[in-house]
C-alpha atoms as a PDB file:
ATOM      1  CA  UNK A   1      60.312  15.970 -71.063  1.00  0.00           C
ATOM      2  CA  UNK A   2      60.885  19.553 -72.315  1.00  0.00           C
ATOM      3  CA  UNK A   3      59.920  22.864 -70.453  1.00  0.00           C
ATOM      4  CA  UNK A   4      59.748  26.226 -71.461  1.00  0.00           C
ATOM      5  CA  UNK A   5      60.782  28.887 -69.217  1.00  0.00           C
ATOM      6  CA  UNK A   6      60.653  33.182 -68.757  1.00  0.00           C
ATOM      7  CA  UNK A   7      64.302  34.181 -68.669  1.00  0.00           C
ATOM      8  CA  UNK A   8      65.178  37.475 -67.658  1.00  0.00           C
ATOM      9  CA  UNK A   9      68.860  38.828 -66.542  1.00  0.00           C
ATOM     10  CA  UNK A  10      68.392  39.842 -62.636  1.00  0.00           C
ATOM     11  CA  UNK A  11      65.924  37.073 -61.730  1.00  0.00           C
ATOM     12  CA  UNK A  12      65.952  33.209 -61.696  1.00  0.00           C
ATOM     13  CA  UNK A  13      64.079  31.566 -63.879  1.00  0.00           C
ATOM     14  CA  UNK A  14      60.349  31.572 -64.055  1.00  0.00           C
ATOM     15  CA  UNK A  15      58.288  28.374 -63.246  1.00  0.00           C
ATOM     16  CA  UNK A  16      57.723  26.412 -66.518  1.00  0.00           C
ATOM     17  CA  UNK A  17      55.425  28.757 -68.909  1.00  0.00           C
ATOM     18  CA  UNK A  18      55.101  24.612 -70.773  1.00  0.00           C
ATOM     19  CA  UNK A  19      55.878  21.492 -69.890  1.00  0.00           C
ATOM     20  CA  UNK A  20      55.983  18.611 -73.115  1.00  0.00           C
ATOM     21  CA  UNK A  21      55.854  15.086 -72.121  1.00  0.00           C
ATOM     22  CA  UNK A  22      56.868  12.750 -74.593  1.00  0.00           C
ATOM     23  CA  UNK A  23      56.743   8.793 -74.496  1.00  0.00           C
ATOM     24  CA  UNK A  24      57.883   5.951 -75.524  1.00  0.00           C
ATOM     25  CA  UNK A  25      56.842   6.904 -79.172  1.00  0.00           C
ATOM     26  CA  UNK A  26      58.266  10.334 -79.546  1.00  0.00           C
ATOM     27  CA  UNK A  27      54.087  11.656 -79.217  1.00  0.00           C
ATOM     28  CA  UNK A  28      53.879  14.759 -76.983  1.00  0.00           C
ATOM     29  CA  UNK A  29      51.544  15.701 -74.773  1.00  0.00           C
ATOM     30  CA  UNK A  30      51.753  19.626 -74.424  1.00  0.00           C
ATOM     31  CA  UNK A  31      50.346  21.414 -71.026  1.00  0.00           C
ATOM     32  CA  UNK A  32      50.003  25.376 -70.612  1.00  0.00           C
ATOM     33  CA  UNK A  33      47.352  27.819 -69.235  1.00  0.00           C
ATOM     34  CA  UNK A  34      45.405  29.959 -71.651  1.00  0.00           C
ATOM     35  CA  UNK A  35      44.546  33.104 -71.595  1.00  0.00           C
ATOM     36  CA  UNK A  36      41.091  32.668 -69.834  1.00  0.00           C
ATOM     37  CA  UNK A  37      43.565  30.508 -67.074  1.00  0.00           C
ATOM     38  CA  UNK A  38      42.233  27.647 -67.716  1.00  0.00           C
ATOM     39  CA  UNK A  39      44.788  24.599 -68.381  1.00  0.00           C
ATOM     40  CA  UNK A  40      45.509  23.495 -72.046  1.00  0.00           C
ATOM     41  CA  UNK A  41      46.363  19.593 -72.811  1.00  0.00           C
ATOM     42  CA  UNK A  42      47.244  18.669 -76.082  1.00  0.00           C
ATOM     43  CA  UNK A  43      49.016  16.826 -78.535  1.00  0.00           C
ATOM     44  CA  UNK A  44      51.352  19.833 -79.984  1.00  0.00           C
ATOM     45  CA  UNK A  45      55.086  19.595 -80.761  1.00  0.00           C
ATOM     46  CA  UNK A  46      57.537  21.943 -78.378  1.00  0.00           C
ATOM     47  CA  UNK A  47      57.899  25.427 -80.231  1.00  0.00           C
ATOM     48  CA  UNK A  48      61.125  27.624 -80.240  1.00  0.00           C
ATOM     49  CA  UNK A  49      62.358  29.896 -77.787  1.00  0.00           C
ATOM     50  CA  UNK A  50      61.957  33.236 -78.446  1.00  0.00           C
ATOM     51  CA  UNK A  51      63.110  36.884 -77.307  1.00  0.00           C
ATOM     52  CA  UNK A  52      60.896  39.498 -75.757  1.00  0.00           C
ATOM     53  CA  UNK A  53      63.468  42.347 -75.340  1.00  0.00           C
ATOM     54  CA  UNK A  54      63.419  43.864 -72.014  1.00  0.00           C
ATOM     55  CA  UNK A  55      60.733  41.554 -70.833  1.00  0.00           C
ATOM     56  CA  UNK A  56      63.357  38.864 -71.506  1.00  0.00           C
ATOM     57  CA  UNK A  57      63.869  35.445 -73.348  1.00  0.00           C
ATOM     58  CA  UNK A  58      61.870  32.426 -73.046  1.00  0.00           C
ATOM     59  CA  UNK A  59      64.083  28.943 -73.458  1.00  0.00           C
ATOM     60  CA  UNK A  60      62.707  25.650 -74.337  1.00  0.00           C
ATOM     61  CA  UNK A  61      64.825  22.926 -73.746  1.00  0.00           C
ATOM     62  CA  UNK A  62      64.936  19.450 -72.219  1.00  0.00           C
ATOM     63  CA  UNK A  63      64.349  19.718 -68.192  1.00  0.00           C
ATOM     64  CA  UNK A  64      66.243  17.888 -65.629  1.00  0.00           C
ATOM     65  CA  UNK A  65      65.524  17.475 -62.506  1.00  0.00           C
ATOM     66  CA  UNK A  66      62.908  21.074 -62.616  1.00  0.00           C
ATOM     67  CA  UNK A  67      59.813  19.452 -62.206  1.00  0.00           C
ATOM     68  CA  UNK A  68      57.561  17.033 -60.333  1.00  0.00           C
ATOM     69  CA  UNK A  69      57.389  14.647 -63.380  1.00  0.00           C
ATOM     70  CA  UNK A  70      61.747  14.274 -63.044  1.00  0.00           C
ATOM     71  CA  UNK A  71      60.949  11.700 -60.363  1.00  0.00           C
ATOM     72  CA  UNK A  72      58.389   9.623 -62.914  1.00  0.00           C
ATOM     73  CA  UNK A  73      60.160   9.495 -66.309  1.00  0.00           C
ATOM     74  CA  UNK A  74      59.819   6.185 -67.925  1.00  0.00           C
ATOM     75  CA  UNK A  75      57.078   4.888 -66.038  1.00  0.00           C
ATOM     76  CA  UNK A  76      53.819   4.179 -67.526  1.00  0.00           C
ATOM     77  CA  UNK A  77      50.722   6.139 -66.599  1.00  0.00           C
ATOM     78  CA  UNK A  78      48.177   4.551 -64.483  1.00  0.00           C
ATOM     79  CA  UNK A  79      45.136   7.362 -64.485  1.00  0.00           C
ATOM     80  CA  UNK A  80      44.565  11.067 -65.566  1.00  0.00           C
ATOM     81  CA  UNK A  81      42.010  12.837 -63.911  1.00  0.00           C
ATOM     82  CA  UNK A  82      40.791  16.546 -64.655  1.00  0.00           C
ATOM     83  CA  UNK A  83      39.050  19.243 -62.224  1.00  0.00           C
ATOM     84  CA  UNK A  84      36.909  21.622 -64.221  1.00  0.00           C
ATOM     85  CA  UNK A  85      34.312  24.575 -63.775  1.00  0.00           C
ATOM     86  CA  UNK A  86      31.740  25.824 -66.648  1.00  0.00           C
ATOM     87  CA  UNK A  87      34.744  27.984 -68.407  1.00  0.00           C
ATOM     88  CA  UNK A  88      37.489  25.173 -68.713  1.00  0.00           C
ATOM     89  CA  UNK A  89      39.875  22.672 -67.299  1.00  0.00           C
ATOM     90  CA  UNK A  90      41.234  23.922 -64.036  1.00  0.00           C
ATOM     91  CA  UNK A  91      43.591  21.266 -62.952  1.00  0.00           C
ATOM     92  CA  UNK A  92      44.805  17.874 -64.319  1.00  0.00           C
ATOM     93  CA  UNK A  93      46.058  14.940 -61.976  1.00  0.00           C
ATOM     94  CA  UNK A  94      48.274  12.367 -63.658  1.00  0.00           C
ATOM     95  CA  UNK A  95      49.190   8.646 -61.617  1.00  0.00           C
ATOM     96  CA  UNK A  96      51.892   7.092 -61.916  1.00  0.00           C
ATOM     97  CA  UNK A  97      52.984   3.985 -60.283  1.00  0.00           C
ATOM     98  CA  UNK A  98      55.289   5.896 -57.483  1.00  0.00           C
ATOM     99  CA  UNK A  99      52.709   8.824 -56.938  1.00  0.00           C
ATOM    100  CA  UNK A 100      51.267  11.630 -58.942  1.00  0.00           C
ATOM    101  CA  UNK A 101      51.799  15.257 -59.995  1.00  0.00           C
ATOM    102  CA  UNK A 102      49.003  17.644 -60.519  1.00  0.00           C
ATOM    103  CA  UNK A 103      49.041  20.289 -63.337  1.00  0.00           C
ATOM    104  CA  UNK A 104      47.199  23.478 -61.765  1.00  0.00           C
ATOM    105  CA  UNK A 105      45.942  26.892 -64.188  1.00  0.00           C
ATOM    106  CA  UNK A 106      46.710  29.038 -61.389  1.00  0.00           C
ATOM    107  CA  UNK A 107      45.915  33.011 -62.370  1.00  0.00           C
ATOM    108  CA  UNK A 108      47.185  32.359 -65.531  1.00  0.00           C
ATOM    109  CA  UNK A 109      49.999  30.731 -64.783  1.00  0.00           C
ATOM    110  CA  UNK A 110      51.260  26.591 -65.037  1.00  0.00           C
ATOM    111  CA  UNK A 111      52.048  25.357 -61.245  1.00  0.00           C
ATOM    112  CA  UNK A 112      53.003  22.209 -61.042  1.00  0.00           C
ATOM    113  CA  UNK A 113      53.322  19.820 -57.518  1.00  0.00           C
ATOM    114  CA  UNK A 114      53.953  16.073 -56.659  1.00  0.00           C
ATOM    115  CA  UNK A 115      53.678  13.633 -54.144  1.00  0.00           C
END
């Protein structure tokens, strides 16, 4: 799994801005809000970190132990479900064998919870 993250010098870093989950045959699955909120799935390799100046640096990079999905690497998935309105995905729910994470567009920004 790689994440992309906002750095900037006085804070800790942001929540991911990306998350890329990649299995057992290198394909990616890429997940980020758009700019109308709404969640973005696809199949899109990770991009570069770049620098935004004073607004700071974003760094992509492989994640540890960061996110919900740390505690489900390697294990297959069982279902995917999506929650959606009449402008977009809103939410994505992904199974795994020991419990699930959910993938929320939240006012623009990726939040990301387990159980």
């Amino acid at each position: 799994m790689i994440v992309s993250r906002l750095l900037r010098d006085a804070e800790p870093a942001s929540e991911p801005l990306d998350v890329w989950l990649i299995d057992g045959n290198e394909d990616t699955t890429h997940i980020t809000t758009g700019s109308d909120w709404c969640l973005i799935v696809e199949s899109r390799a990770p991009y570069k970190g770049y620098d935004m100046a004073e607004h700071g640096r974003v760094e992509v990079r492989p994640a540890a132990q960061e996110t919900p999905f740390a505690e489900h690497l390697g294990e297959t998935v069982l279902a995917v479900r999506e929650e959606g309105s009449e402008h977009g995905r809103l939410a994505l729910e992904i199974t795994f064998p020991s419990g699930r994470v959910r993938c929320d567009g939240w006012e623009g920004d990726l939040r990301l919870s387990g159980d």
